[in-house]
C-alpha atoms as a PDB file:
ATOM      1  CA  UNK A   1     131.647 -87.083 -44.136  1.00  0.00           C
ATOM      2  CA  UNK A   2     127.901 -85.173 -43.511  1.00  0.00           C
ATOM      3  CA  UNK A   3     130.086 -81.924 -44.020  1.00  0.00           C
ATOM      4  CA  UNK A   4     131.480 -82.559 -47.078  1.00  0.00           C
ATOM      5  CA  UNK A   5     128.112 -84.187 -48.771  1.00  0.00           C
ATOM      6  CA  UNK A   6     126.220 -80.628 -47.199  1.00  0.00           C
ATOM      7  CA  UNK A   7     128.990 -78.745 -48.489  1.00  0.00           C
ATOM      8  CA  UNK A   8     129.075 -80.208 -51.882  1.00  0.00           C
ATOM      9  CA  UNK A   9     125.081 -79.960 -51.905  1.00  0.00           C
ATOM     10  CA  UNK A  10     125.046 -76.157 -51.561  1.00  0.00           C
ATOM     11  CA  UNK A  11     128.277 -75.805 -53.692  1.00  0.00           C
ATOM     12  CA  UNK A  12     126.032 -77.305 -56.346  1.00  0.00           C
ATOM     13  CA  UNK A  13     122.990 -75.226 -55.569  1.00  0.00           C
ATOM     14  CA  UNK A  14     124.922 -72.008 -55.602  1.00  0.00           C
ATOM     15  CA  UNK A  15     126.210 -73.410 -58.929  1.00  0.00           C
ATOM     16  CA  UNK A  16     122.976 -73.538 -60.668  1.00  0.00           C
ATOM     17  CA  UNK A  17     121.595 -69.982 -59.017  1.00  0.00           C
ATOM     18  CA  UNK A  18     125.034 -68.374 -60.968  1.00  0.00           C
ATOM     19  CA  UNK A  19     124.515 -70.567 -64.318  1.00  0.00           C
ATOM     20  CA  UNK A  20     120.259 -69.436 -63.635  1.00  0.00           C
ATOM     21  CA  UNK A  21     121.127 -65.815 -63.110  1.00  0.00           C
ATOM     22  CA  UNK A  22     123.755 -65.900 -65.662  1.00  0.00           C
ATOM     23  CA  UNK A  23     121.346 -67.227 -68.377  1.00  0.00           C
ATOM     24  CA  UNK A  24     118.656 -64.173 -67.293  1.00  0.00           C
ATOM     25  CA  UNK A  25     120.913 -61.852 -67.969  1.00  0.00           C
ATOM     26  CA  UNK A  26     121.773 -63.472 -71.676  1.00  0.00           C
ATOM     27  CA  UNK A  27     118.051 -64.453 -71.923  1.00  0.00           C
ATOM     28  CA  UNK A  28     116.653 -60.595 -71.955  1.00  0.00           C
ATOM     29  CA  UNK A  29     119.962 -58.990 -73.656  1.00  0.00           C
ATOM     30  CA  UNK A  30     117.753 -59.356 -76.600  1.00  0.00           C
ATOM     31  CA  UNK A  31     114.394 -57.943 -74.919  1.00  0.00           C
ATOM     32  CA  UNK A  32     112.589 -55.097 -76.481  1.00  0.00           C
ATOM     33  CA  UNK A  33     114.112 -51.599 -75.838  1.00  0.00           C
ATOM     34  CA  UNK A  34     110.871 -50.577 -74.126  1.00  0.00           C
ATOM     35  CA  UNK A  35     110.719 -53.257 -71.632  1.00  0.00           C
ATOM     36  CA  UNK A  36     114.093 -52.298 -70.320  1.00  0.00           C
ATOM     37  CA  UNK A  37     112.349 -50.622 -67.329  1.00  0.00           C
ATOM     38  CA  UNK A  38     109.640 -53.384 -66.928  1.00  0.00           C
ATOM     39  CA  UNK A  39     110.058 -57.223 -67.612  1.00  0.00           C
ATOM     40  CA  UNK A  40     113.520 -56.900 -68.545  1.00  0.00           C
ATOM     41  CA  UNK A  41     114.474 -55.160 -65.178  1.00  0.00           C
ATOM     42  CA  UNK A  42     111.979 -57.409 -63.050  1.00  0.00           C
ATOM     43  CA  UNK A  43     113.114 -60.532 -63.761  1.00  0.00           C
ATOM     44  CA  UNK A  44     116.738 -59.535 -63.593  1.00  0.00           C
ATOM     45  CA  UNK A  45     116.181 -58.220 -59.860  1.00  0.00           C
ATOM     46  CA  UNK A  46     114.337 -61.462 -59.137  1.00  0.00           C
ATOM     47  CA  UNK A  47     116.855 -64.010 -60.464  1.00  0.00           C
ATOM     48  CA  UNK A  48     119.653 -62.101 -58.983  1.00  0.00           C
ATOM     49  CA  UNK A  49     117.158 -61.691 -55.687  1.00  0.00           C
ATOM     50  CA  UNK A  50     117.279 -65.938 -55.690  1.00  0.00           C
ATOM     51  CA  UNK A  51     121.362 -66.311 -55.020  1.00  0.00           C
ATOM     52  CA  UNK A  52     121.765 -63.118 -53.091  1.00  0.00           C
ATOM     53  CA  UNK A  53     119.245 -63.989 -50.361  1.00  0.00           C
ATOM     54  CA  UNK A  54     120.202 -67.833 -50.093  1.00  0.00           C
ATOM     55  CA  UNK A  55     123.984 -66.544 -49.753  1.00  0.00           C
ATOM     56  CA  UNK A  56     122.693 -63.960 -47.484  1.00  0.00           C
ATOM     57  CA  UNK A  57     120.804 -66.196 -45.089  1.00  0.00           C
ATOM     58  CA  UNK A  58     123.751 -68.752 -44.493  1.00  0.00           C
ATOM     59  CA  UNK A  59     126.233 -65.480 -43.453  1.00  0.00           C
ATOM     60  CA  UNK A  60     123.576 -64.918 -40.892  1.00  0.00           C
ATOM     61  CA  UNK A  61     124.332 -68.043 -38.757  1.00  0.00           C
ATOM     62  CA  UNK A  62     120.649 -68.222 -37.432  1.00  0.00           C
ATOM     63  CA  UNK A  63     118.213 -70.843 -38.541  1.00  0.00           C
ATOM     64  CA  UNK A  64     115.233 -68.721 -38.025  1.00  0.00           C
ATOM     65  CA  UNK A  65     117.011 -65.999 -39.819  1.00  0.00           C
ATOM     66  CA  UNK A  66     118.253 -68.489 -42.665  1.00  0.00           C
ATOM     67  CA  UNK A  67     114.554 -69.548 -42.994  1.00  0.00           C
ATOM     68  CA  UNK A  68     113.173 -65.966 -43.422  1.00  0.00           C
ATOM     69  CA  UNK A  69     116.207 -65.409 -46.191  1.00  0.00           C
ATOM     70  CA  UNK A  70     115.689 -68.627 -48.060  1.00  0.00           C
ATOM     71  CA  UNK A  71     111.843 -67.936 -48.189  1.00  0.00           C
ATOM     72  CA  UNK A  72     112.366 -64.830 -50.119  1.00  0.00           C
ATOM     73  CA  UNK A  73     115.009 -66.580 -52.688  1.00  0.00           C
ATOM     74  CA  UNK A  74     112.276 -69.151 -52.958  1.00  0.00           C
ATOM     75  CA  UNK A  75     110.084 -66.552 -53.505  1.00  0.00           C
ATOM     76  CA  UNK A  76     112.188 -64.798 -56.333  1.00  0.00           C
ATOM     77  CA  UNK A  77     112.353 -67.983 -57.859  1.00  0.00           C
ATOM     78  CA  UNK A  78     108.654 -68.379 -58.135  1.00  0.00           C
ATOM     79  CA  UNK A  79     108.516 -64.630 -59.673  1.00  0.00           C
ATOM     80  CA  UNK A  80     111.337 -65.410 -62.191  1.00  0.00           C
ATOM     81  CA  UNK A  81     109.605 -68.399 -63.079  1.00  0.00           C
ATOM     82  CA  UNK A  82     106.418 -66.633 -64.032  1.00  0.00           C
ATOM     83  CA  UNK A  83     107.710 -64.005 -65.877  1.00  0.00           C
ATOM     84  CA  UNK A  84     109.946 -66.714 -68.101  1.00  0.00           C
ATOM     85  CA  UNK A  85     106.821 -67.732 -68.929  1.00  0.00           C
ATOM     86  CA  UNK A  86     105.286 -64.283 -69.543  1.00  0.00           C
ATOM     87  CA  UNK A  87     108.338 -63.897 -71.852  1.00  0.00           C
ATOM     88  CA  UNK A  88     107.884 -66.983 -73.566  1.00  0.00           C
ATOM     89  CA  UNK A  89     104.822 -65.836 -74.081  1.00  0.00           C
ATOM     90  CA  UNK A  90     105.725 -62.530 -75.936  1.00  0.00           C
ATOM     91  CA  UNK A  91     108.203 -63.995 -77.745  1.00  0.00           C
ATOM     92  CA  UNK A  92     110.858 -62.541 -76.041  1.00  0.00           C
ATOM     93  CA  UNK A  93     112.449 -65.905 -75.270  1.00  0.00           C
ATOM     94  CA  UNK A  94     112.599 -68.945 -77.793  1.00  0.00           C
ATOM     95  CA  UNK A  95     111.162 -72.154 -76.901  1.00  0.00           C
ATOM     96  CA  UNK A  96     115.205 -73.221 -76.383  1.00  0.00           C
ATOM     97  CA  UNK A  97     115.955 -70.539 -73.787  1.00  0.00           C
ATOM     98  CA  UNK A  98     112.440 -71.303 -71.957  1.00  0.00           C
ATOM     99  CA  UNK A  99     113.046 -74.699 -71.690  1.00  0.00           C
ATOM    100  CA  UNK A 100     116.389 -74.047 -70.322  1.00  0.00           C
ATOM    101  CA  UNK A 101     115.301 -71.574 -67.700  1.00  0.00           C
ATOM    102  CA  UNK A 102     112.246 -73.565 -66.351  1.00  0.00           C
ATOM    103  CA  UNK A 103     114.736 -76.854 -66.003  1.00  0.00           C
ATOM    104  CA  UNK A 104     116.948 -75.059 -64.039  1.00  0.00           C
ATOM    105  CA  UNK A 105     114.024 -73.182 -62.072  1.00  0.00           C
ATOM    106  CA  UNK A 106     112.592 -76.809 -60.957  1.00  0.00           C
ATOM    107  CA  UNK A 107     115.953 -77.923 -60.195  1.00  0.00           C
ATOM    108  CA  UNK A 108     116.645 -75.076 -57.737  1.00  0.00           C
ATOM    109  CA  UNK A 109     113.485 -74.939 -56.656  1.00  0.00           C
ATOM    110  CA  UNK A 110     113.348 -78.566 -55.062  1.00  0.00           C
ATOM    111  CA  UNK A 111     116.541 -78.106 -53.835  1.00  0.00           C
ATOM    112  CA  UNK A 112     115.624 -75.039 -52.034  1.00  0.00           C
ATOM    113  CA  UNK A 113     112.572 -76.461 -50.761  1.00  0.00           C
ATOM    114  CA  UNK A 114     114.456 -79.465 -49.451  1.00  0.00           C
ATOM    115  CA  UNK A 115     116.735 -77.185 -47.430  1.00  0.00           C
ATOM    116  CA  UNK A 116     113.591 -75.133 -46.139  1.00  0.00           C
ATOM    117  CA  UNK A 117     111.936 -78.428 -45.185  1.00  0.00           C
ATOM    118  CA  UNK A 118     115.079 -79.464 -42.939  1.00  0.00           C
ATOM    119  CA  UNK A 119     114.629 -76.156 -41.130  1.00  0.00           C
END
């Protein structure tokens, strides 16, 4: 029964780091043309960087090698984070697609954090 519940926790987790990247992507279609090389291609490396490390970590078997892994998707997460808000900022993101992104960057983020803390 502890399977399944884990299982169903990390299904969900992945779940939101797809829907998070996925909304990135959408989020900075609309970016300036100039910024395809800076903001535009920074925060897509560092969403994407949150899911690929966590899935990366668990193929690793190793809890001190999961740890390292789900630091740096942590870590991504706190970089995509800021530069929503930098975005925000510039107007490159409505208030909508801000409010969006940072809900589903505290959501992951304390799930994360709960998983680190168990390590």
């Amino acid at each position: 029964m502890r399977e399944n519940k884990e299982n169903d926790f990390h299904s969900k987790l992945k779940m939101l780091m797809d829907e998070y990247v996925n909304k990135i992507y959408d989020g900075t279609r609309h970016f300036p043309k100039e910024e395809i090389y800076g903001v535009t291609s920074q925060i897509r490396r560092a969403a994407l960087s949150v899911i690929l490390n966590y899935i990366e970590g668990f193929a690793r078997q190793r809890n001190a090698v999961l740890k390292n892994f789900l630091e740096i998707s942590y870590g991504s997460l706190k970089e995509s984070k800021y530069l929503i808000y930098f975005s925000h900022k510039r107007k490159y993101l409505d208030d909508k697609e801000y409010d969006e992104l940072l809900n589903l960057t505290e959501k992951i983020g304390a799930m994360l954090w709960g998983v680190l803390r168990k390590l």
